[in-house]
Structures are given as structure tokens and as C-alpha cells.
Protein backbone atom coordinates (compact mmCIF):
# COMPACT_ATOMS: atom_id res chain seq x y z
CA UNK A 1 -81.93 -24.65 65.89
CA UNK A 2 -80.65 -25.12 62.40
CA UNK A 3 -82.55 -27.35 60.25
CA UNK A 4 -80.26 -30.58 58.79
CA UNK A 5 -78.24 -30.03 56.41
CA UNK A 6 -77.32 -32.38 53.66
CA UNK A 7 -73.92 -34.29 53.70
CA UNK A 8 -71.43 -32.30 51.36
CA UNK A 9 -70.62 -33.86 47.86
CA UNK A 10 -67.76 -36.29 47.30
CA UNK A 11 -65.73 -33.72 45.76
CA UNK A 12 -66.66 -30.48 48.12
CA UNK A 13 -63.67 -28.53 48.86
CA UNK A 14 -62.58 -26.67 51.58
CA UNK A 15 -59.76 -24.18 52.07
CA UNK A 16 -58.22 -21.39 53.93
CA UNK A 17 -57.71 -17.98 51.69
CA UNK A 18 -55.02 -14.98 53.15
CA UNK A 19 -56.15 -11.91 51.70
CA UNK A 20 -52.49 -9.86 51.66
CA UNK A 21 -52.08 -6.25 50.71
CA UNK A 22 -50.52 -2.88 51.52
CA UNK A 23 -52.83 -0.62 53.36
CA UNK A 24 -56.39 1.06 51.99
CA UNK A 25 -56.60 -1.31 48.66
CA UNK A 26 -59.74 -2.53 49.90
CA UNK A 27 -59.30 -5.97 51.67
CA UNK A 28 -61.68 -5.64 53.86
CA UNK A 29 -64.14 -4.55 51.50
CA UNK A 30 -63.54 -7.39 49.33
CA UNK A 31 -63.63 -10.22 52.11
CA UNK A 32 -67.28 -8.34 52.99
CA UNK A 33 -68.09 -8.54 49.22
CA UNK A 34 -67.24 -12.41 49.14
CA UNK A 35 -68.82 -13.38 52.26
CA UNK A 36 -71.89 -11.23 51.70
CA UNK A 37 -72.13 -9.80 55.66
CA UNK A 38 -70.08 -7.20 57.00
CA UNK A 39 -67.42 -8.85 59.02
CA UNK A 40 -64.37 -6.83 59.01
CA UNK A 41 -64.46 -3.40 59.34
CA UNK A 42 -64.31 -0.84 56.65
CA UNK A 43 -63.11 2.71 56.63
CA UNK A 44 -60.58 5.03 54.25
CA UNK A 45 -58.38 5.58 57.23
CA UNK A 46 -54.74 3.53 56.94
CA UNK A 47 -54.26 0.97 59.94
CA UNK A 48 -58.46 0.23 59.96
CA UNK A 49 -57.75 -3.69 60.28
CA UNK A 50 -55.39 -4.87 63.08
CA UNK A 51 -56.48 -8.68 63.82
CA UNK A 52 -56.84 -11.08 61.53
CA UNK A 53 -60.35 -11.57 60.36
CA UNK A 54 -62.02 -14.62 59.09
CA UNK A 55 -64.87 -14.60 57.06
CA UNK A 56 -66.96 -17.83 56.06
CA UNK A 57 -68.49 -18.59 52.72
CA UNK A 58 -70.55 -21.59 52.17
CA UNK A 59 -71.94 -23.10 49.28
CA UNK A 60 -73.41 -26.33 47.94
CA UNK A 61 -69.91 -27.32 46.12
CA UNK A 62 -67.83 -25.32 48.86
CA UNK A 63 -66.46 -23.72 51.79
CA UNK A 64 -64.07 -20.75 51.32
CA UNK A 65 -62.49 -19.30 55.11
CA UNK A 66 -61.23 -15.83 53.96
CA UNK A 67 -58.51 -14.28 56.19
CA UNK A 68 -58.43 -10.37 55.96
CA UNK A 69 -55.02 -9.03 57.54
CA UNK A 70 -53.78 -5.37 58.40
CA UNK A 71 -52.22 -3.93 55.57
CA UNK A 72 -48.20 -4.20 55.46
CA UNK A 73 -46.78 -1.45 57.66
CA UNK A 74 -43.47 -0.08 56.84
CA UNK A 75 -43.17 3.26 59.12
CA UNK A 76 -43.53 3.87 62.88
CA UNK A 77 -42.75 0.22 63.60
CA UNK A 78 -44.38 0.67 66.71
CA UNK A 79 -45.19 -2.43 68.86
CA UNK A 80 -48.36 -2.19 67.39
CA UNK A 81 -47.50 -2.11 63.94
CA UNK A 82 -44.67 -5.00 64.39
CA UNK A 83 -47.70 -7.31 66.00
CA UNK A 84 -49.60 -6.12 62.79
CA UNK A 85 -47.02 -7.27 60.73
CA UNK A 86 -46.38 -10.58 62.37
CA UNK A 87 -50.26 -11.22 61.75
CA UNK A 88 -49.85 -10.74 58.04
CA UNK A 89 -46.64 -13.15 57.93
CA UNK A 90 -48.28 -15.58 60.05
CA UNK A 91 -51.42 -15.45 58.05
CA UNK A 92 -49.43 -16.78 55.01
CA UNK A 93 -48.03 -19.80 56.44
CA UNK A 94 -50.22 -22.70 55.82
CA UNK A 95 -52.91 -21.84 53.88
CA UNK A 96 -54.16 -22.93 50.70
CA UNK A 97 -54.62 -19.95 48.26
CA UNK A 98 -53.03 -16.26 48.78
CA UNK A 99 -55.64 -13.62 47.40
CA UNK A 100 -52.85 -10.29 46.92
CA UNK A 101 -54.79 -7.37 46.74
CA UNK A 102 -53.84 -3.94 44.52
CA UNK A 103 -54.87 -1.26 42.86
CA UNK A 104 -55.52 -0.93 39.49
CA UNK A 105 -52.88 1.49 37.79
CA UNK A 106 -51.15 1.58 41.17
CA UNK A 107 -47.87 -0.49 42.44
CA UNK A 108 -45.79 0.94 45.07
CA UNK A 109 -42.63 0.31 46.73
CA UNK A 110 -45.02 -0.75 49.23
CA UNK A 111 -46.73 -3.67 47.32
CA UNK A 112 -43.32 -4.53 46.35
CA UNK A 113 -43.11 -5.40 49.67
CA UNK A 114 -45.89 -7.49 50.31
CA UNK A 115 -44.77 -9.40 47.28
CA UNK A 116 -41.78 -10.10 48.62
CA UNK A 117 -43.40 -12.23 51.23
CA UNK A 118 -45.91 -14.26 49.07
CA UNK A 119 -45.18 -18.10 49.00
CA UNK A 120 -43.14 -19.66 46.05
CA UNK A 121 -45.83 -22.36 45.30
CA UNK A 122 -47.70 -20.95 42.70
CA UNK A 123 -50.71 -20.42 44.43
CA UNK A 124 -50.96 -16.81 44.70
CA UNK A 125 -53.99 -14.75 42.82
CA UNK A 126 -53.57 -11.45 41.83
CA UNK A 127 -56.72 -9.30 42.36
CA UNK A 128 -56.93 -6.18 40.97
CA UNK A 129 -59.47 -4.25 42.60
CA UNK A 130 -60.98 -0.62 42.01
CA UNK A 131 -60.75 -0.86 38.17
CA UNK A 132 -63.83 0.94 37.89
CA UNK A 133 -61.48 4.02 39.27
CA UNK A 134 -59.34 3.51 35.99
CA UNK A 135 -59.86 7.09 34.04
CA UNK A 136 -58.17 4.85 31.47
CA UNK A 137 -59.76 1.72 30.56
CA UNK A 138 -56.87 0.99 28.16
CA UNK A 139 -54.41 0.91 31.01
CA UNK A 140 -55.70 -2.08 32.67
CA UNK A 141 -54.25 -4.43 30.28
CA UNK A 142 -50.34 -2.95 30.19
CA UNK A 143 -50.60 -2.68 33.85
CA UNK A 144 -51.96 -6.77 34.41
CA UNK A 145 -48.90 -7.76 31.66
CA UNK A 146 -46.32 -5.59 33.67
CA UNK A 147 -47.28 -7.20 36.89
CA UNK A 148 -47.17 -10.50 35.75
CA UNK A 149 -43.72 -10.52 34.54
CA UNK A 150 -42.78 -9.72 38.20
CA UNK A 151 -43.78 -13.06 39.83
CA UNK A 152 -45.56 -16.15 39.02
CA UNK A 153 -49.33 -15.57 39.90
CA UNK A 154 -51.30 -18.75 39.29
CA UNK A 155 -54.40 -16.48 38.30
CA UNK A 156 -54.92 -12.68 37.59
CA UNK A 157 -58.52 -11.15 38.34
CA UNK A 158 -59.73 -7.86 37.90
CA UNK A 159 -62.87 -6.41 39.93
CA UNK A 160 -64.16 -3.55 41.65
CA UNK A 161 -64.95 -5.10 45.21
CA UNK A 162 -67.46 -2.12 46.48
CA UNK A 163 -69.35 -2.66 42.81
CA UNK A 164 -69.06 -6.19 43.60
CA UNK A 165 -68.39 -6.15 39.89
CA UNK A 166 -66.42 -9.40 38.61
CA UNK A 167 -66.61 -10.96 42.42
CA UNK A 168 -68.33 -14.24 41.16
CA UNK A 169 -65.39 -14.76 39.07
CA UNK A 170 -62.78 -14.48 41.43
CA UNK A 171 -64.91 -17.43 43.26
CA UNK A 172 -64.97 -19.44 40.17
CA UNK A 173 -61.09 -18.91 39.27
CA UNK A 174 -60.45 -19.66 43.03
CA UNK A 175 -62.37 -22.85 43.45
CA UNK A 176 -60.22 -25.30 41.98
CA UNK A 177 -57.41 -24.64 44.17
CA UNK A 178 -59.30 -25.60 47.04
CA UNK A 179 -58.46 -28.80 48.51
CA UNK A 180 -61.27 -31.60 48.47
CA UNK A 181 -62.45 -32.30 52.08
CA UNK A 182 -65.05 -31.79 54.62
CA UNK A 183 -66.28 -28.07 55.68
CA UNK A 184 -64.51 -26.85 58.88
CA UNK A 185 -67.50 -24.45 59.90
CA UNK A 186 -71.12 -24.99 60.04
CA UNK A 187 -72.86 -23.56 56.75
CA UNK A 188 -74.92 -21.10 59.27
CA UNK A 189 -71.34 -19.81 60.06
CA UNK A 190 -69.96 -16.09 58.74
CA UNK A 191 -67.38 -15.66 61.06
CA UNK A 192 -64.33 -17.08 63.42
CA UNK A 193 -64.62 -14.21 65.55
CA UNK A 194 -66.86 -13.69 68.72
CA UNK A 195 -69.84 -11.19 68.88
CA UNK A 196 -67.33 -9.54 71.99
CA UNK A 197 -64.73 -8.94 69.23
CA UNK A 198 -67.29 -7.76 66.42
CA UNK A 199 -68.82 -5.13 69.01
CA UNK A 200 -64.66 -3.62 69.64
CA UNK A 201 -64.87 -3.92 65.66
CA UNK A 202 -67.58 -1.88 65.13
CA UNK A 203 -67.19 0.56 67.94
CA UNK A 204 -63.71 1.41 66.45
CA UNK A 205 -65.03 1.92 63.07
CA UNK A 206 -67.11 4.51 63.62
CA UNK A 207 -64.20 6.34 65.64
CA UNK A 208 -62.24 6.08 62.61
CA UNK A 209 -64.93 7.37 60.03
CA UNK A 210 -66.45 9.98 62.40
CA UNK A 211 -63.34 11.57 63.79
CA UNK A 212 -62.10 12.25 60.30
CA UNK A 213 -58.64 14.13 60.50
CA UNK A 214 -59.14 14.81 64.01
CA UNK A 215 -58.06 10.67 64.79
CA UNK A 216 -55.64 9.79 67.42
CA UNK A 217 -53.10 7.70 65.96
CA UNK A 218 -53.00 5.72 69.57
CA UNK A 219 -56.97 4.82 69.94
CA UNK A 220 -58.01 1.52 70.33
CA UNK A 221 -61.33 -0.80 71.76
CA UNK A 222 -61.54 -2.44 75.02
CA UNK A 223 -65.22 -4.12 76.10
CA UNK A 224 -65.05 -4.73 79.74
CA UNK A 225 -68.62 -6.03 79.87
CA UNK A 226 -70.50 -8.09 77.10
CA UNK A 227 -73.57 -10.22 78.35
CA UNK A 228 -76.23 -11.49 76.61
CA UNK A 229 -79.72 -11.45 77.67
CA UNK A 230 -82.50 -12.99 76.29
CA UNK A 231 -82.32 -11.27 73.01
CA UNK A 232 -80.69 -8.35 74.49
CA UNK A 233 -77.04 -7.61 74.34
CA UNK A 234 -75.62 -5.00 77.26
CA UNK A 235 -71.98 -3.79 76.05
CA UNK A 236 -69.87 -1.24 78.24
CA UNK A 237 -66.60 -0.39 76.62
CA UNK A 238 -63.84 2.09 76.90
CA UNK A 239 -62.33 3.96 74.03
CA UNK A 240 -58.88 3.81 74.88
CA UNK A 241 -56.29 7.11 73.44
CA UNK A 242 -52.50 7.81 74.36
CA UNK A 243 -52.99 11.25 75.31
CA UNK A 244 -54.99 13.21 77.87
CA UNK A 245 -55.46 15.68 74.73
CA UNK A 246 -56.81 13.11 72.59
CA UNK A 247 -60.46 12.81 75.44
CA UNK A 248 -61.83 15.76 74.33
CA UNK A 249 -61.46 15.13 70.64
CA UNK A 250 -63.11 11.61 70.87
CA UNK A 251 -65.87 13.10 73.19
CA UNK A 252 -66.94 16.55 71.49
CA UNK A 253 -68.22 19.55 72.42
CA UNK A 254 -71.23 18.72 75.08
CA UNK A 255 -70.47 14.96 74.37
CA UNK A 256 -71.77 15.00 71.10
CA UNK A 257 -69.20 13.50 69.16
CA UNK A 258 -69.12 10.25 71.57
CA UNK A 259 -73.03 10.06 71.87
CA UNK A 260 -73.24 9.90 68.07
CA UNK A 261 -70.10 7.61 67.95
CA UNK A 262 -72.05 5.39 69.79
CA UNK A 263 -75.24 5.62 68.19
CA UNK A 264 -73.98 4.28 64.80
CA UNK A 265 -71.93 1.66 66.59
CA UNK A 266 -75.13 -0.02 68.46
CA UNK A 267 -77.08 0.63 65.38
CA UNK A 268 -74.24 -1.51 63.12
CA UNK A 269 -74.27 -3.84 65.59
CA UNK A 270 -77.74 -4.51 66.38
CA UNK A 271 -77.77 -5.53 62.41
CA UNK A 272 -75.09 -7.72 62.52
CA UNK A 273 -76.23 -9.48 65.49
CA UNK A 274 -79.85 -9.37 64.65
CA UNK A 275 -80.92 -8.69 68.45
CA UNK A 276 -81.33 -5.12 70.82
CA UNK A 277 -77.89 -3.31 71.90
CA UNK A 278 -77.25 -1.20 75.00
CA UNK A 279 -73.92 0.62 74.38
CA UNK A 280 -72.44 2.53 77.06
CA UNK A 281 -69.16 4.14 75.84
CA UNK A 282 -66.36 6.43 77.89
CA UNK A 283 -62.82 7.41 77.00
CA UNK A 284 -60.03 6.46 78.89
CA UNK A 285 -56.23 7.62 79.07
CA UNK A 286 -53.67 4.96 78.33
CA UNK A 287 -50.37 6.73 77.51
CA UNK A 288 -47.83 4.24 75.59
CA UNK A 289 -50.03 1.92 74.97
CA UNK A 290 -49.49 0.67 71.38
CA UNK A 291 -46.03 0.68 71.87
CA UNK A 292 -46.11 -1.53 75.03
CA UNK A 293 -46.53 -5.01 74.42
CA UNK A 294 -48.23 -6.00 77.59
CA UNK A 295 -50.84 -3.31 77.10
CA UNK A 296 -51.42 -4.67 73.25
CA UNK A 297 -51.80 -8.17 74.83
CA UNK A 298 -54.57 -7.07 77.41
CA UNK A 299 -56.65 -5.60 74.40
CA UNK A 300 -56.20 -8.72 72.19
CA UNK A 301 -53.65 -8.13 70.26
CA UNK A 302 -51.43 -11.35 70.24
């Protein structure tokens, strides 16, 4: 049981944040930052995030829902990477405040992209994050100038979102454009998403950061059992690759690879959900599968 919380103040505000980028400028990393929990999963590996992702912050004078989307794909339009895309434009319609994410020093044809779909409103914020990977600190200032002579940004914020240096600020800057009204989570809340969809989340992490290299492009997460017990939670769920090839890679030599795969995953999760994990983990063979719609569908991607 939570204990009762206080009515929120006449002029709380509430609003729904899309956090937009191309691939690997460190969305998820900042939504994780803001929220303070691990919610969306992290790695250096393109295509990491494929569902949208909200994260919950709650304060005494607020309530910001943070969406983290996949990055923009624009090769190998696969089915999968078409749903991915649909997520991102989706994520932009109806919502109060865009965060778009780059990185400092960097804009590509590929952030010219994701530009190209913010909203016309005026209520876009640039964030510039990993300027604490500047060699040049001098650079920081011709390169905010240059990108705000491209569009309209209503704010521009620079930060380093692992350093969780200049986060607060983007809070502060953000605030205002929050619409007054009631909170649409519970204060307790952190996330949208179900502890079923977390434990795919975290299982699939650690297949991206400890195959390195070696990663299928066609893996993906299916739990066909999640039940809680008492404090216990008893997970069973298949690592799904295209290719008959791709089994041995996921497993390792003796099983090793898989056995420490799922190690870290339970561990990750058993923090998250603050209660004991039993993982059991095999790789199956689904060839096609992120090019088949009906396939992405049964794994949750809609």
C-alpha cells in the first residue's frame, strides 16, 4: 500500500514528452537520466529501442511522461524497421513538448531527417547531448547557432545525459510548456510498460551488449511464461534469430554464452523489480521473421 498522497497544486502540470532522434545519440540514456530508474534499455548497438517506452517523472510541481522511440531508420526498410518508424511518427502526434536529441559537433543527413518530421508549433527542444565528448569546447557554441538557424526550436539545451550533467536544467527549461492539469499516473509510477515487457527488455539487452559483433541482425524477445509468485517471479523466454546459424552464436561454446546472457538479465531484472527471478532462456529458429508482419505482431510489435 502507498501511503496518501497530497492533492497536487492548483497550477501542477502534466504533459506528454517524445524524445525523437536518429539512432545511438543517447535517448534512452537520457529518458533513464530524467526518470532516475532504468526503464528503457541501453546499449551502443544501432536498432537497441524498438517500442515506444514511457518513462514517469513525478514531482511536487509536476508530472513529466517521457516517450523514448527507436531511432529514425533509413536503410533495410524491413517490416521491422517500417513498424519502427511508424512508432516514431506516431509518437509525435499529440503530445505536448518534442525533446530532439543530437550530438554535439555532429548533424547528419540522418538528423536532417528526423527534423523534417518535428511539428511546426514551436514546441520542439533541442538537446544536445554528449558535449562532454567535445575535444573542442569552443565548438559548442558555432554548432548550437548553426542549428538554430535551421528550424525554430522553442529552447536549446546542452548536457551530457550519462554525466547527468545539465539534466536539471533541461527539467526546468521544459516545465513551463507543460500544460496545467491533474497527473495521469500515480506518483509511485516509473513506467507505462508491464514487468512482462521490461523482462523481453532486459533479456534483449544483454544479447545486444554481450554478443558484441557477433549479433544477429534478426534476434528478438518472446516470454511465453511470466507468473508471479509471492515475491518470486518465474520467466521462461525464447531468444528468437532468423537463421539456424545464428543458435550457436547466441548459445556459445558449452552454453556459456547463453548461461551468462541470462545471468545478467535475471540479475538486471531482479533490481528493477525489487523481488527473486528464475530465468530460463533457449534459442529458437524463426526465419523471416522481422520482415513478416504477422510474426512482428505476435512478439508485440504493433
Amino acid at each position: 500500500m502507498h501511503a496518501e498522497q497530497s492533492p497536487p497544486a492548483d497550477d501542477f502540470r502534466t504533459g506528454l514528452i517524445t524524445i525523437v532522434g536518429r539512432s545511438n545519440v543517447g535517448k534512452s540514456t537520457l529518458m533513464n537520466r530524467l526518470v532516475g530508474v532504468k526503464v528503457s534499455i541501453v546499449s551502443s548497438k544501432a536498432q537497441t529501442t524498438r517500442h515506444r517506452v514511457s518513462g514517469i517523472l513525478t514531482d511536487a510541481r509536476s508530472q513529466f511522461v517521457f516517450v523514448d522511440t527507436p531511432g529514425f531508420q533509413t536503410r533495410h526498410l524491413s517490416a521491422l524497421n517500417r513498424n519502427m518508424n511508424r512508432t516514431v511518427t506516431q509518437a509525435l502526434a499529440d503530445v505536448d513538448l518534442v525533446f530532439f536529441v543530437v550530438e554535439a559537433g555532429r548533424f547528419t543527413p540522418e538528423d536532417e531527417q528526423v527534423r523534417d518530421l518535428l511539428p511546426r508549433d514551436g514546441k520542439t527542444i533541442l538537446v544536445i547531448n554528449k558535449v562532454d565528448t567535445l575535444k573542442d569546447k569552443g565548438a559548442l557554441l558555432p554548432f548550437i547557432q548553426l542549428c538554430a538557424q535551421a528550424y525554430g526550436y522553442a529552447e536549446i539545451v546542452p548536457l551530457s545525459a550519462e554525466r547527468g550533467q545539465n539534466v536539471d536544467t533541461l527539467l526546468n527549461v521544459a516545465r513551463p510548456y507543460l500544460p496545467i492539469g491533474a497527473p495521469m499516473y500515480s506518483p509511485d509510477d516509473i513506467t507505462d510498460r508491464s514487468e512482462r515487457f521490461l523482462a523481453a527488455e532486459f533479456l534483449r539487452e544483454k544479447l545486444f551488449r554481450l554478443l558484441g559483433d557477433e549479433l544477429p541482425y534478426g534476434i528478438a524477445v518472446e516470454i511465453e511464461r511470466f507468473e508471479v509468485e509471492g515475491s518470486m517471479r518465474r520467466i521462461n523466454a525464447a531468444v528468437i534469430v532468423d537463421k539456424a546459424g545464428h543458435k550457436g552464436i547466441v548459445i556459445g561454446k558449452g552454453g556459456e554464452r547463453l548461461k551468462r546472457i541470462s545471468t545478467e538479465a535475471r540479475k538486471a531484472m531482479e533490481e528493477l523489480f525489487g523481488a527473486r527471478v528464475y530465468l530460463e532462456v533457449w534459442v529458437k529458429v524463426k526465419s523471416g521473421w522481422s520482415d513478416d508482419e504477422r510474426a512482428l505482431r505476435s512478439l508485440g510489435y504493433d
